[in-house]
PDB file of N, CA and C in Angstrom:
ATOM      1  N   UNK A   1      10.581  24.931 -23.416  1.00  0.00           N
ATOM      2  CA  UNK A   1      10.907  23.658 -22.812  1.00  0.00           C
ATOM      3  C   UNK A   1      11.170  23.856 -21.322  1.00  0.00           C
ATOM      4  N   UNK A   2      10.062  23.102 -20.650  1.00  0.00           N
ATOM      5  CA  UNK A   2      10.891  23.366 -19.074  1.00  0.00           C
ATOM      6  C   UNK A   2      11.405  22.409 -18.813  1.00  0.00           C
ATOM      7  N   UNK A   3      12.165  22.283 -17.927  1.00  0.00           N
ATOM      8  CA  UNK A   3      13.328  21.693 -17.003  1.00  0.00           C
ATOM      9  C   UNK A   3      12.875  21.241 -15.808  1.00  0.00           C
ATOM     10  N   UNK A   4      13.059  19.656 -15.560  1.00  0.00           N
ATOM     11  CA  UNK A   4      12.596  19.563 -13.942  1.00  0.00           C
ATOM     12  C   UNK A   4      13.610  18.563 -13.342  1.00  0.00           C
ATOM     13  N   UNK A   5      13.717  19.108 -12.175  1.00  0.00           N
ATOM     14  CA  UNK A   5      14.608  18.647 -11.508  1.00  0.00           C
ATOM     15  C   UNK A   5      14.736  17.256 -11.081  1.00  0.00           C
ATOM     16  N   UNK A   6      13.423  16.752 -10.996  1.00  0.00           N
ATOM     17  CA  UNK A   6      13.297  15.256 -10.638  1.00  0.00           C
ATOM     18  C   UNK A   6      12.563  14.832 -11.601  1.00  0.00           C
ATOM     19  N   UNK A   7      12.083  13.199 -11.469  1.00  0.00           N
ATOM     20  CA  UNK A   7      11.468  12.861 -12.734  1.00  0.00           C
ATOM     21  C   UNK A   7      10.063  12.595 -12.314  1.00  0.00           C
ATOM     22  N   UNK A   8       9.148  12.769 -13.228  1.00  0.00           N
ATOM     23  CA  UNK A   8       7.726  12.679 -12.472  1.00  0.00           C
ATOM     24  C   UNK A   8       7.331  11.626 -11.348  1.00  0.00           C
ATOM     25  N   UNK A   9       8.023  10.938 -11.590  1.00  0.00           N
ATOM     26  CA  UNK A   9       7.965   9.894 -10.843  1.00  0.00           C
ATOM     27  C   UNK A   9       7.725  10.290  -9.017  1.00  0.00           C
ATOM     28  N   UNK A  10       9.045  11.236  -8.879  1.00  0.00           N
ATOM     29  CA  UNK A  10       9.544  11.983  -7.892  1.00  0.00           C
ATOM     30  C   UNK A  10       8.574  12.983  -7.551  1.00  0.00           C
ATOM     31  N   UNK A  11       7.977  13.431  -8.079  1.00  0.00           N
ATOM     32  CA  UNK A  11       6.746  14.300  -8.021  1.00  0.00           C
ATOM     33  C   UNK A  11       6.079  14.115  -7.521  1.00  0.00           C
ATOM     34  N   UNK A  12       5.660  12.812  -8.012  1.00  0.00           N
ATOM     35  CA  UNK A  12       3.918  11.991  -7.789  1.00  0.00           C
ATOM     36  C   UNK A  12       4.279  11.707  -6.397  1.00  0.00           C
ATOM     37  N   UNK A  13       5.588  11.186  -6.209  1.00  0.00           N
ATOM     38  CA  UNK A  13       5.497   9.610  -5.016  1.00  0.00           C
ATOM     39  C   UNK A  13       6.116  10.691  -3.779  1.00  0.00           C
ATOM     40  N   UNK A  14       6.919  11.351  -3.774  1.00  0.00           N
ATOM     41  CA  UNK A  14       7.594  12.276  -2.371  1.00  0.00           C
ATOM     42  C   UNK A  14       6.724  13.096  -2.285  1.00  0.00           C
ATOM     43  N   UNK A  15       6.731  13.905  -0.468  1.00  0.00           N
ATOM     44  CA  UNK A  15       6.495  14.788   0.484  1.00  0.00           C
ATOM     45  C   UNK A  15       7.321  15.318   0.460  1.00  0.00           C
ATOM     46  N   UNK A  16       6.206  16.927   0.177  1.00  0.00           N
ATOM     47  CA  UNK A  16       7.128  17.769   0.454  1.00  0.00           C
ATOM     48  C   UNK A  16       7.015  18.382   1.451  1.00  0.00           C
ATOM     49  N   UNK A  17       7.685  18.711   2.460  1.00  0.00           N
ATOM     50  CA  UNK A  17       7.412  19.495   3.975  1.00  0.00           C
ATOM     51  C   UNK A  17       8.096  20.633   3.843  1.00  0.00           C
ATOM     52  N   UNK A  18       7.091  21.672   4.011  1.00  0.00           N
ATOM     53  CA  UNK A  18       7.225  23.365   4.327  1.00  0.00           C
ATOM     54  C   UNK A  18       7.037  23.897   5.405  1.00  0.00           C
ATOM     55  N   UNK A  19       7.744  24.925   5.496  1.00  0.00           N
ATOM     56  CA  UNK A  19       7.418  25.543   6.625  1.00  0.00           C
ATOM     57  C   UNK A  19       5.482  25.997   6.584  1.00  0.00           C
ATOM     58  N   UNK A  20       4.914  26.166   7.925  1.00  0.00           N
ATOM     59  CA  UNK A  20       3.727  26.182   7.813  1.00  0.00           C
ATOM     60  C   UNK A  20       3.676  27.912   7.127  1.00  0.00           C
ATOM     61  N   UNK A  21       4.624  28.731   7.691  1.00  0.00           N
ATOM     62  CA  UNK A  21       3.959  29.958   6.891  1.00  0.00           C
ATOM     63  C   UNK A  21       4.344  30.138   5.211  1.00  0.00           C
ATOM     64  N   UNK A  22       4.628  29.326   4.888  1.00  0.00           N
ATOM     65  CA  UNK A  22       4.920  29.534   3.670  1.00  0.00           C
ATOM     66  C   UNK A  22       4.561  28.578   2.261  1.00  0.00           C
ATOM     67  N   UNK A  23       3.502  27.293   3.509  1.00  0.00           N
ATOM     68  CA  UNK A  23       2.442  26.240   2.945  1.00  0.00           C
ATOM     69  C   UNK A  23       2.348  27.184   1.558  1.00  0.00           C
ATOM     70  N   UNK A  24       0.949  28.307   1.249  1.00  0.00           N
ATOM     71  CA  UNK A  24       0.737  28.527   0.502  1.00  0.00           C
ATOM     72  C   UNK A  24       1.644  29.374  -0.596  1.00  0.00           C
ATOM     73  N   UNK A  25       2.671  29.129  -0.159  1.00  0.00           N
ATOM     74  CA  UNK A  25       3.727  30.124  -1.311  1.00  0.00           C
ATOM     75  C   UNK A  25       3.892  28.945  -2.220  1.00  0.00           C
ATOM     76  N   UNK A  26       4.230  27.840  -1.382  1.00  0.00           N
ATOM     77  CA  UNK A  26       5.069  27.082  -2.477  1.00  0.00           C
ATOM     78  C   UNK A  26       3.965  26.112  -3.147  1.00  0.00           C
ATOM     79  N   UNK A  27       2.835  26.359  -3.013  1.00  0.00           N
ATOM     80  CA  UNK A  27       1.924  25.500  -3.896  1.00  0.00           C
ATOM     81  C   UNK A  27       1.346  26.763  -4.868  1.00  0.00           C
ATOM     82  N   UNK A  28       2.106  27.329  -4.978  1.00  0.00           N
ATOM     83  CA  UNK A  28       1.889  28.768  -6.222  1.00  0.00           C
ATOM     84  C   UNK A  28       3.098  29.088  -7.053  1.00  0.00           C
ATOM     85  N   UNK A  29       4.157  28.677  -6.139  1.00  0.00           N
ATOM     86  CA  UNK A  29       5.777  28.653  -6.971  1.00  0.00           C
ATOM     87  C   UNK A  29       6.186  27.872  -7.935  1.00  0.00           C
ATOM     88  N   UNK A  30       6.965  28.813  -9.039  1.00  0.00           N
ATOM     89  CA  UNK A  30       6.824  27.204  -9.984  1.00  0.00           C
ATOM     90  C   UNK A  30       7.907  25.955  -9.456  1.00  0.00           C
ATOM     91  N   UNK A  31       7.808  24.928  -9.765  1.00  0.00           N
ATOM     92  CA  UNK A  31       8.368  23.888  -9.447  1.00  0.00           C
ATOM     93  C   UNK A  31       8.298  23.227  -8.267  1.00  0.00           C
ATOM     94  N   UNK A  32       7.780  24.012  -7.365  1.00  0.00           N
ATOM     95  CA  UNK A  32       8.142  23.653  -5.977  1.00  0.00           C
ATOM     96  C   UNK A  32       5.871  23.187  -6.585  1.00  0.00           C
ATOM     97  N   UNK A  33       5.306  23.882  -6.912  1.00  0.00           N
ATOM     98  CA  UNK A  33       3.922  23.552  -7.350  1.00  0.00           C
ATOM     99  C   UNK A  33       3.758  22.237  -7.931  1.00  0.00           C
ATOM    100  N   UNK A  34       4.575  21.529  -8.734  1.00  0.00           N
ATOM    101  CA  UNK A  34       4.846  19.946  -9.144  1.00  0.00           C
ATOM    102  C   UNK A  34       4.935  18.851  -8.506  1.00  0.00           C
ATOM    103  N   UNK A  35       4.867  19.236  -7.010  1.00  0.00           N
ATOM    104  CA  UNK A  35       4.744  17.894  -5.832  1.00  0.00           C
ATOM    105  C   UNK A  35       3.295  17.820  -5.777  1.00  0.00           C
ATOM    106  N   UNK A  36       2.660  16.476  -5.507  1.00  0.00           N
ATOM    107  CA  UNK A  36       1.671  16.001  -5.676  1.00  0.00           C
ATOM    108  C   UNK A  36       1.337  16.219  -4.361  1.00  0.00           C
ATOM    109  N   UNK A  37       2.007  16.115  -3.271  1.00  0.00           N
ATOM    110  CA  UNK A  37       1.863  16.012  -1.710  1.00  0.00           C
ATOM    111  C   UNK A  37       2.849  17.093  -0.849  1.00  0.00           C
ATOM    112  N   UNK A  38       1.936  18.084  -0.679  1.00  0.00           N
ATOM    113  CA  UNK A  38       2.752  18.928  -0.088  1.00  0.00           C
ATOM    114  C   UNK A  38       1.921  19.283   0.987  1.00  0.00           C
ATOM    115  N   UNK A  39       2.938  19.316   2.452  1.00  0.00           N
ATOM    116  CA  UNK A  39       2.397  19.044   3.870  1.00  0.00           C
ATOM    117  C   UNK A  39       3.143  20.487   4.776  1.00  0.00           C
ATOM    118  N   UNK A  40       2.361  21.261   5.560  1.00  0.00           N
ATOM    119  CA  UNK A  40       2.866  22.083   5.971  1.00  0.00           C
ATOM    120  C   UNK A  40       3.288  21.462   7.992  1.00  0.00           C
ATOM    121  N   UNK A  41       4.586  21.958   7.650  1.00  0.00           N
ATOM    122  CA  UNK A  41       4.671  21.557   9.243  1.00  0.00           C
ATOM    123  C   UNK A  41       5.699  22.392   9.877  1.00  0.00           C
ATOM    124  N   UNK A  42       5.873  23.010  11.295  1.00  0.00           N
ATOM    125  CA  UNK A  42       6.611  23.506  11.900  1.00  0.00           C
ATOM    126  C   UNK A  42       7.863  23.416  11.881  1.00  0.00           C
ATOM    127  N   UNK A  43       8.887  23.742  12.007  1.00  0.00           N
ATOM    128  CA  UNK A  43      10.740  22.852  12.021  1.00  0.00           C
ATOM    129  C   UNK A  43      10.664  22.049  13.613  1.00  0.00           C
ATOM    130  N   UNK A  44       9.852  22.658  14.728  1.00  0.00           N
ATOM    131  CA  UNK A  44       9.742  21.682  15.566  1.00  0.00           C
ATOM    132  C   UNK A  44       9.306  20.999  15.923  1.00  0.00           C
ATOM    133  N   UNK A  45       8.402  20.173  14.875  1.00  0.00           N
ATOM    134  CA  UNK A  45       7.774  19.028  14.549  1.00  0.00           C
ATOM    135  C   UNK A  45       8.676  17.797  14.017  1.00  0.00           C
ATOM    136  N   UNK A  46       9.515  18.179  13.666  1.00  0.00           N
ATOM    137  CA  UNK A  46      10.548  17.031  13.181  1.00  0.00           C
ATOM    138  C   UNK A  46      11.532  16.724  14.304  1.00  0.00           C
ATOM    139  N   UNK A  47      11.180  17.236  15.586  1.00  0.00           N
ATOM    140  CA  UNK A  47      12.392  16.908  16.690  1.00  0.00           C
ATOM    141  C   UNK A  47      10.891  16.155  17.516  1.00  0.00           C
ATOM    142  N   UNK A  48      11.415  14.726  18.065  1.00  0.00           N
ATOM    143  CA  UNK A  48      10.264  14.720  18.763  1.00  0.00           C
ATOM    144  C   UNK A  48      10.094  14.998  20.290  1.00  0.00           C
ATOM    145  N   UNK A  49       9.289  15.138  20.830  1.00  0.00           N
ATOM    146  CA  UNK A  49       8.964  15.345  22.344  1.00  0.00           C
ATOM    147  C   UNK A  49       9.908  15.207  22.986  1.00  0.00           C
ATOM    148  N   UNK A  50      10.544  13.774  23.128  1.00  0.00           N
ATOM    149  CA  UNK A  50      11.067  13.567  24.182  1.00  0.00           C
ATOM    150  C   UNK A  50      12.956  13.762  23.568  1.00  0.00           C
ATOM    151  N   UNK A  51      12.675  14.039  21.860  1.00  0.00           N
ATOM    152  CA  UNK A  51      14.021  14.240  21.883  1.00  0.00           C
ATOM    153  C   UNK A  51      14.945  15.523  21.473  1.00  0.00           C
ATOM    154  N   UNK A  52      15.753  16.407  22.282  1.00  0.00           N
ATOM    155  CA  UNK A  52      16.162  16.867  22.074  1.00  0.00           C
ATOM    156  C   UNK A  52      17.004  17.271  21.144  1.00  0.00           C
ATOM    157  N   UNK A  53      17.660  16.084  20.186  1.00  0.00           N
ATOM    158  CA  UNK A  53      18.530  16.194  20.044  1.00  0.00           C
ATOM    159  C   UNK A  53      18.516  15.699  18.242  1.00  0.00           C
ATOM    160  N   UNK A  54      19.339  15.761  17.131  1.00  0.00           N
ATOM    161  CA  UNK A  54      19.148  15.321  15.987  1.00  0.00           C
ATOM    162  C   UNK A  54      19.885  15.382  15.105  1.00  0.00           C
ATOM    163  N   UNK A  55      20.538  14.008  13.954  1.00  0.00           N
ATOM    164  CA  UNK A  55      21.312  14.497  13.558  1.00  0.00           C
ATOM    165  C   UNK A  55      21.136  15.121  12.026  1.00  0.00           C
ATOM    166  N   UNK A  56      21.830  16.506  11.658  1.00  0.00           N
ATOM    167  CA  UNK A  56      20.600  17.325  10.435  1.00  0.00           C
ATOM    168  C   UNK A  56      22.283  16.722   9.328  1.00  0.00           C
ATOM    169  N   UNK A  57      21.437  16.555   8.130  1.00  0.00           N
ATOM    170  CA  UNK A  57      22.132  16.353   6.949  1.00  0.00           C
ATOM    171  C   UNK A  57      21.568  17.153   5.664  1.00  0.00           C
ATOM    172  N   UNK A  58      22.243  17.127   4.879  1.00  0.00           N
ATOM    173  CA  UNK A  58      22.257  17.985   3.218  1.00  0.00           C
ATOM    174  C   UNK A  58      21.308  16.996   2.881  1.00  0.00           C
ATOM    175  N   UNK A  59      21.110  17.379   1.514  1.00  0.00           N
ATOM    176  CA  UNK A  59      20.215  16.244   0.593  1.00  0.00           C
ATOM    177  C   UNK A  59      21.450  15.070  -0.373  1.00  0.00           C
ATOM    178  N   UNK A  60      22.355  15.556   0.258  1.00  0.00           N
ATOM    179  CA  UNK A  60      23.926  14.408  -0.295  1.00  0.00           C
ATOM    180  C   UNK A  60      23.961  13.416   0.538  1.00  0.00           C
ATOM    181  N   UNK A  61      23.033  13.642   1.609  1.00  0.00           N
ATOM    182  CA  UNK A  61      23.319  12.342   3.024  1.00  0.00           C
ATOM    183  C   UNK A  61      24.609  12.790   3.876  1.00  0.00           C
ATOM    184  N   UNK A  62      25.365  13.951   3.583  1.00  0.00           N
ATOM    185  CA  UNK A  62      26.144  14.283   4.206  1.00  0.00           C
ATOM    186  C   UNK A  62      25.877  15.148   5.620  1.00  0.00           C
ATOM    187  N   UNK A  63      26.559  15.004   6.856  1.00  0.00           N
ATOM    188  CA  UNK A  63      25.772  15.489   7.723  1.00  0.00           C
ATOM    189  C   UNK A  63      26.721  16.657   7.789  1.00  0.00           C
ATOM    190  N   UNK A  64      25.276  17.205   7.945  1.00  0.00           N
ATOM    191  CA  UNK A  64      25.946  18.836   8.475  1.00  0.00           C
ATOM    192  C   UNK A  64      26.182  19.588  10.123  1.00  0.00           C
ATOM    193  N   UNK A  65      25.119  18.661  10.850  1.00  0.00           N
ATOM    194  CA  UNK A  65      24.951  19.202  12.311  1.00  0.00           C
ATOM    195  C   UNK A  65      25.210  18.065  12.962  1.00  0.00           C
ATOM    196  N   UNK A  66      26.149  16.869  14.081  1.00  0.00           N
ATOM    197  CA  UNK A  66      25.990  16.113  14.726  1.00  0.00           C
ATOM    198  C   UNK A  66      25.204  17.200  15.997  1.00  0.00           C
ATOM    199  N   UNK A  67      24.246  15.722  16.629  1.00  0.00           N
ATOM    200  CA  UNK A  67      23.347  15.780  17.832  1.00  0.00           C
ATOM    201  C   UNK A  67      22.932  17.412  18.149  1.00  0.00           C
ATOM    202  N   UNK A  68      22.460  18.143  16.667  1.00  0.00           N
ATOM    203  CA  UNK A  68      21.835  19.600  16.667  1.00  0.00           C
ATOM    204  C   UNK A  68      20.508  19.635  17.613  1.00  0.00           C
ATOM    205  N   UNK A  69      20.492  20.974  17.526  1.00  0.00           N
ATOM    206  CA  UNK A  69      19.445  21.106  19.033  1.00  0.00           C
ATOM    207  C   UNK A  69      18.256  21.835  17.773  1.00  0.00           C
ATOM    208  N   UNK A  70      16.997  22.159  18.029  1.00  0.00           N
ATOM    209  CA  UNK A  70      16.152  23.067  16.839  1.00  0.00           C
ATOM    210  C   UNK A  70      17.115  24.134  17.191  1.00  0.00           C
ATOM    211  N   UNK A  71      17.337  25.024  17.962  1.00  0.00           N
ATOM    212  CA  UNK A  71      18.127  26.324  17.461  1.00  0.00           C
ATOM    213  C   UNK A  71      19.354  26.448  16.719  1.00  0.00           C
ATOM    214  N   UNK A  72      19.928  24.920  16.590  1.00  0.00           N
ATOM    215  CA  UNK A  72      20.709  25.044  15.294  1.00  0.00           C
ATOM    216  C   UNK A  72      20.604  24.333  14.093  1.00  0.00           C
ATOM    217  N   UNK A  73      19.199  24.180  14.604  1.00  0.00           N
ATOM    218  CA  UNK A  73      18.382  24.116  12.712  1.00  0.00           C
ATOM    219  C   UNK A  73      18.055  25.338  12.332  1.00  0.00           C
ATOM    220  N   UNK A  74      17.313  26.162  13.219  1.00  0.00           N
ATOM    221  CA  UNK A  74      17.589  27.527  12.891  1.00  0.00           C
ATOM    222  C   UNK A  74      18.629  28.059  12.484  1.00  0.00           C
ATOM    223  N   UNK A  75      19.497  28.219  13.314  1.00  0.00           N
ATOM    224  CA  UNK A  75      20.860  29.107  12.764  1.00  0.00           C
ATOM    225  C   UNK A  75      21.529  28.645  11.376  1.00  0.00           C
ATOM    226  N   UNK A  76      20.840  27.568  10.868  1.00  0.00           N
ATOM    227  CA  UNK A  76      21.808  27.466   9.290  1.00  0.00           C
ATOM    228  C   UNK A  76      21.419  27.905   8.131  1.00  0.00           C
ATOM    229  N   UNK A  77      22.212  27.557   7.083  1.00  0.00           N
ATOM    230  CA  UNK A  77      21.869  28.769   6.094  1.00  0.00           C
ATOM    231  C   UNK A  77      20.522  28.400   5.486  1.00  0.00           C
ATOM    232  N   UNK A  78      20.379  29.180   4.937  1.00  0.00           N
ATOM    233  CA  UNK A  78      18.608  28.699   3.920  1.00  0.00           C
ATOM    234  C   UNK A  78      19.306  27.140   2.786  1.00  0.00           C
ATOM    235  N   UNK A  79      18.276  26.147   3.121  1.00  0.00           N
ATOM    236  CA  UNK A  79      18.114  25.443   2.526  1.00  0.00           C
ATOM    237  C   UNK A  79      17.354  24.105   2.603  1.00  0.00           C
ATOM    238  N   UNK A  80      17.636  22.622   1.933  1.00  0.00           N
ATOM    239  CA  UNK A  80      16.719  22.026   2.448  1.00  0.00           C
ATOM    240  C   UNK A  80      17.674  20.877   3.172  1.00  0.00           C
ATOM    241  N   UNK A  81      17.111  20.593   4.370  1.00  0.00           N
ATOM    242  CA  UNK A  81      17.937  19.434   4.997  1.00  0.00           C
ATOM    243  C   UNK A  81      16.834  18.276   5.373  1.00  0.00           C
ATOM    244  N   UNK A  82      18.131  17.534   6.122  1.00  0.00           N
ATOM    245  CA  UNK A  82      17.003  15.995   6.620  1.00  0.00           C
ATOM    246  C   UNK A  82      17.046  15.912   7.935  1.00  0.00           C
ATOM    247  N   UNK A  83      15.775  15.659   8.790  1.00  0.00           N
ATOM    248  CA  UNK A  83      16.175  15.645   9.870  1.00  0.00           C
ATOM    249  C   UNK A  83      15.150  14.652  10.662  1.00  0.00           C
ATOM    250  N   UNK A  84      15.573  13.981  11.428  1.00  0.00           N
ATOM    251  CA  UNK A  84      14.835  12.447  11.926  1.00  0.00           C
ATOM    252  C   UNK A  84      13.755  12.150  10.090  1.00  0.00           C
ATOM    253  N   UNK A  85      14.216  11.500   9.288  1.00  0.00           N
ATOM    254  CA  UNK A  85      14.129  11.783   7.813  1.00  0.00           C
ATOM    255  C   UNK A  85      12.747  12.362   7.509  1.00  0.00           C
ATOM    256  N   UNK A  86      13.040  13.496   7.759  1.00  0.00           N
ATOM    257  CA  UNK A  86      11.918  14.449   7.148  1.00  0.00           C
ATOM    258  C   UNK A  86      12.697  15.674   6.522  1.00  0.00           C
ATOM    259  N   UNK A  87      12.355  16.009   5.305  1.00  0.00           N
ATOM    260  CA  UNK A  87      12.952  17.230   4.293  1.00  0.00           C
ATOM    261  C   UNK A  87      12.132  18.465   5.399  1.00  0.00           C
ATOM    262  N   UNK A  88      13.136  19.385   5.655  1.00  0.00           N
ATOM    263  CA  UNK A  88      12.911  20.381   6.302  1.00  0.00           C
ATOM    264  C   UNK A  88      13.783  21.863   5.037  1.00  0.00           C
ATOM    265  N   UNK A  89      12.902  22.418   5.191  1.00  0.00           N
ATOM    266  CA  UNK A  89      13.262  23.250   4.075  1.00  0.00           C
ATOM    267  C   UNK A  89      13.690  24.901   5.338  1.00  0.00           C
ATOM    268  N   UNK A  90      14.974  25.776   5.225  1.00  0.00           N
ATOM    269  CA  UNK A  90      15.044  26.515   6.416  1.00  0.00           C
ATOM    270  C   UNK A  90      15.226  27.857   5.640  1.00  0.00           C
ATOM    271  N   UNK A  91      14.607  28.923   5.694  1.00  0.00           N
ATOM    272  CA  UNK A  91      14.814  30.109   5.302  1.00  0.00           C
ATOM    273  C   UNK A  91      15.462  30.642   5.674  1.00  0.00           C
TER     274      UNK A  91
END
């Protein structure tokens, strides 16, 4: 019996955003392989051009970084956050 974390529903309909070097890991991993839409993109693709600045949250909606800069999206621990609302996943 496997176990999934979301309901297919969640599967089918969300993006998932990866880091670009690791695009092809997670469409080979189990579970993380169950997103229908999985998009590889940089972590400084989710800050835009002109903005420096962003505020990063948990997947609780709780924020973790007020007005973070990318180097302290970098510096946090591995996991997945939100940021200008895009799931950023950080190793």
């Amino acid at each position: 019996m496997q176990l999934n974390a979301f309901s297919n529903a969640a599967y089918d309909n969300a993006t998932l955003i990866v880091p670009d070097e690791a695009y092809y890991d997670y469409l080979q991993s189990y579970g993380w392989d169950m997103f229908e839409n999985t998009k590889p993109a940089a972590i400084e693709d989710v800050f835009a051009e002109t903005t420096t600045v962003a505020d990063i949250f948990n997947l609780l909606g709780i924020i973790v970084k007020h007005s973070a800069s990318k180097e302290d999206l970098h510096s946090l621990p591995a996991g997945i956050y939100i940021v200008n609302g895009k799931k950023v996943v950080v190793k």
